[in-house]
Structures are given as structure tokens and as C-alpha cells.
C-alpha atoms as a PDB file:
ATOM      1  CA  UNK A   1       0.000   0.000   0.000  1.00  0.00           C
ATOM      2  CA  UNK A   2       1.030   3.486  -0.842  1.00  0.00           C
ATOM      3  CA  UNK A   3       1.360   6.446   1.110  1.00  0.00           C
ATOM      4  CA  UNK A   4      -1.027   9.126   1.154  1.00  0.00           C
ATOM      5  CA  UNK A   5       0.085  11.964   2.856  1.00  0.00           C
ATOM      6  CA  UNK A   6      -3.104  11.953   4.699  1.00  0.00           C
ATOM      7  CA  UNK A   7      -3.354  13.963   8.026  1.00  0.00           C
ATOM      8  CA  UNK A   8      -0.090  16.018   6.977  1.00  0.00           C
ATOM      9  CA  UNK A   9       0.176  19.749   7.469  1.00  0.00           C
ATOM     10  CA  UNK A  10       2.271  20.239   4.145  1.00  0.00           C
ATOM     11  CA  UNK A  11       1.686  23.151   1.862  1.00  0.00           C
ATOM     12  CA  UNK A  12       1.999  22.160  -1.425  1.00  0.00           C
ATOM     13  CA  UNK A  13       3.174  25.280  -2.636  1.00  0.00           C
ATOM     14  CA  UNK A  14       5.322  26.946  -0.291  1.00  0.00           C
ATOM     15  CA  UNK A  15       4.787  30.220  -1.948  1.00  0.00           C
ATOM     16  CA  UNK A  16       0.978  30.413  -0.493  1.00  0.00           C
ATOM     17  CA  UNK A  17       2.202  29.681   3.559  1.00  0.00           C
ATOM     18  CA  UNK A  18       2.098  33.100   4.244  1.00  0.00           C
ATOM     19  CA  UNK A  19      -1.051  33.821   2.466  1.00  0.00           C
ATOM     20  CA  UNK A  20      -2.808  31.049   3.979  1.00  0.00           C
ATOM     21  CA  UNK A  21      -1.341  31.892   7.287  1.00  0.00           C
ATOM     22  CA  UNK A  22      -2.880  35.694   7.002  1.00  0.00           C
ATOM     23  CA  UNK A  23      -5.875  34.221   5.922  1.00  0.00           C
ATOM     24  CA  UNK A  24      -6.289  31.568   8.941  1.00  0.00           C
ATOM     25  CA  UNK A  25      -5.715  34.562  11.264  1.00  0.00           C
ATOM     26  CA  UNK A  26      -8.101  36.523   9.790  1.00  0.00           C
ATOM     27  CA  UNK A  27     -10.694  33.571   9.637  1.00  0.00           C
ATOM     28  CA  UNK A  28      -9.863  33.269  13.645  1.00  0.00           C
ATOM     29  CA  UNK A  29     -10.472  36.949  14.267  1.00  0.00           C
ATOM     30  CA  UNK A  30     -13.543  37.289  12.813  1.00  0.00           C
ATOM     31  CA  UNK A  31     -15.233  34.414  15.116  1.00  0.00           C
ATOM     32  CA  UNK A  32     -13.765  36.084  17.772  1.00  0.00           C
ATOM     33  CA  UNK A  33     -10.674  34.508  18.722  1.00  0.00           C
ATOM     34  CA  UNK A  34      -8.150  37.327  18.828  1.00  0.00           C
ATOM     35  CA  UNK A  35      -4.308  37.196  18.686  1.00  0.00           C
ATOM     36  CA  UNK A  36      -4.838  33.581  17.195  1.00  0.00           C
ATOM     37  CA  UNK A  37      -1.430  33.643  15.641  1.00  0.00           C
ATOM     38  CA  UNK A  38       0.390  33.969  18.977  1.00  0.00           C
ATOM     39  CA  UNK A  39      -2.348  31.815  20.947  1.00  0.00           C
ATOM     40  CA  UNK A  40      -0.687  28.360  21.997  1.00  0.00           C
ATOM     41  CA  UNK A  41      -3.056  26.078  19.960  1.00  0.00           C
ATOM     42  CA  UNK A  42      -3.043  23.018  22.721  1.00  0.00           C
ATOM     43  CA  UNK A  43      -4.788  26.126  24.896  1.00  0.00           C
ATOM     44  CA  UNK A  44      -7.391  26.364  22.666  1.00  0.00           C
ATOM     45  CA  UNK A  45     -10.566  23.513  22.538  1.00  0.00           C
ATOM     46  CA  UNK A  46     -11.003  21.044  19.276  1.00  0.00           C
ATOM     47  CA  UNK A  47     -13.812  23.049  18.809  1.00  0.00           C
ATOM     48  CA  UNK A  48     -12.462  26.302  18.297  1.00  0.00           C
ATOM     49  CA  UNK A  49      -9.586  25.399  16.363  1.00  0.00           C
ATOM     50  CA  UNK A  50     -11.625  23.001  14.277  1.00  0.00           C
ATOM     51  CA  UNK A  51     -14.238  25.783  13.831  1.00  0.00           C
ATOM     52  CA  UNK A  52     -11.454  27.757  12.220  1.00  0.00           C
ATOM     53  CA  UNK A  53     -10.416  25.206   9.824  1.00  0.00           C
ATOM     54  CA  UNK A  54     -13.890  24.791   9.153  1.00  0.00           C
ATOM     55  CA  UNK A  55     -14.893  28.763   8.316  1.00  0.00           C
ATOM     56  CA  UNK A  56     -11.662  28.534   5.950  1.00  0.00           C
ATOM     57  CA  UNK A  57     -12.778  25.899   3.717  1.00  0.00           C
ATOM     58  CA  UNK A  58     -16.077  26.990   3.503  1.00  0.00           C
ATOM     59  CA  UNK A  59     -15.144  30.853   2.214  1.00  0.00           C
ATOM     60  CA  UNK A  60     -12.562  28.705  -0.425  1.00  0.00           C
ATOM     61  CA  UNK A  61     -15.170  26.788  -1.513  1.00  0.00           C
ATOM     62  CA  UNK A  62     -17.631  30.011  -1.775  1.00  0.00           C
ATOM     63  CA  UNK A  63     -14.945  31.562  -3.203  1.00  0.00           C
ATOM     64  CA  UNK A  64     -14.056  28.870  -5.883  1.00  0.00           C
ATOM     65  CA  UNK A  65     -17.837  28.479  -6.741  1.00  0.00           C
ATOM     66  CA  UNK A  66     -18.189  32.063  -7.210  1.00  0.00           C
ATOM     67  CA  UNK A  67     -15.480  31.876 -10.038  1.00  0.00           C
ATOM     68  CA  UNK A  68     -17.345  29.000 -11.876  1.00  0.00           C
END
């Protein structure tokens, strides 16, 4: 069996890690969870940093549906 890569936190362009970065803090900020860039993540509950993961898929896929 082949390997995946599944469950890896690997950019696949490094070029967009900053961008993505920005736009995870901004995601973060605007549910209310300030400073989230200098928060200690293992502070924070599943559900907060999952619900931050979760806002930034759903504006990419609003985002990518708006340019069909």
C-alpha cells in the first residue's frame, strides 16, 4: 500500500504559507478569537480550532464556486 500523505500539514506550494497563514488569522479573528497567531493552539478547545479550519474551507469553496 502506498502512502497518502493523509493527516499532513504540508503546503503544497510553499509560496501560499504566508497567504494562507494571514488568511487563517483573519478567519480566527472574525469568530472572535483574537491574537490567534500567537495563541498556543493546545490552549485552545477542538472546537475552536476546528471551527477555524472549518470557516476557511467553507469561504474557499464560496470563493471557488463564485469563479465557476
Amino acid at each position: 500500500m502506498g502512502s497518502n500523505n493523509s493527516g499532513s500539514n504540508r503546503t503544497l506550494i510553499p509560496e501560499a504559507r504566508q497567504g494562507l497563514n494571514k488568511f487563517k488569522t483573519e478567519v480566527a479573528s472574525s469568530i472572535g478569537l483574537q491574537n490567534y497567531e500567537g495563541t498556543d493552539k493546545g490552549n485552545l478547545s477542538s472546537r475552536q480550532n476546528g471551527s477555524v479550519g472549518g470557516e476557511m474551507v467553507k469561504r474557499m469553496v464560496e470563493s471557488y464556486e463564485k469563479g465557476l
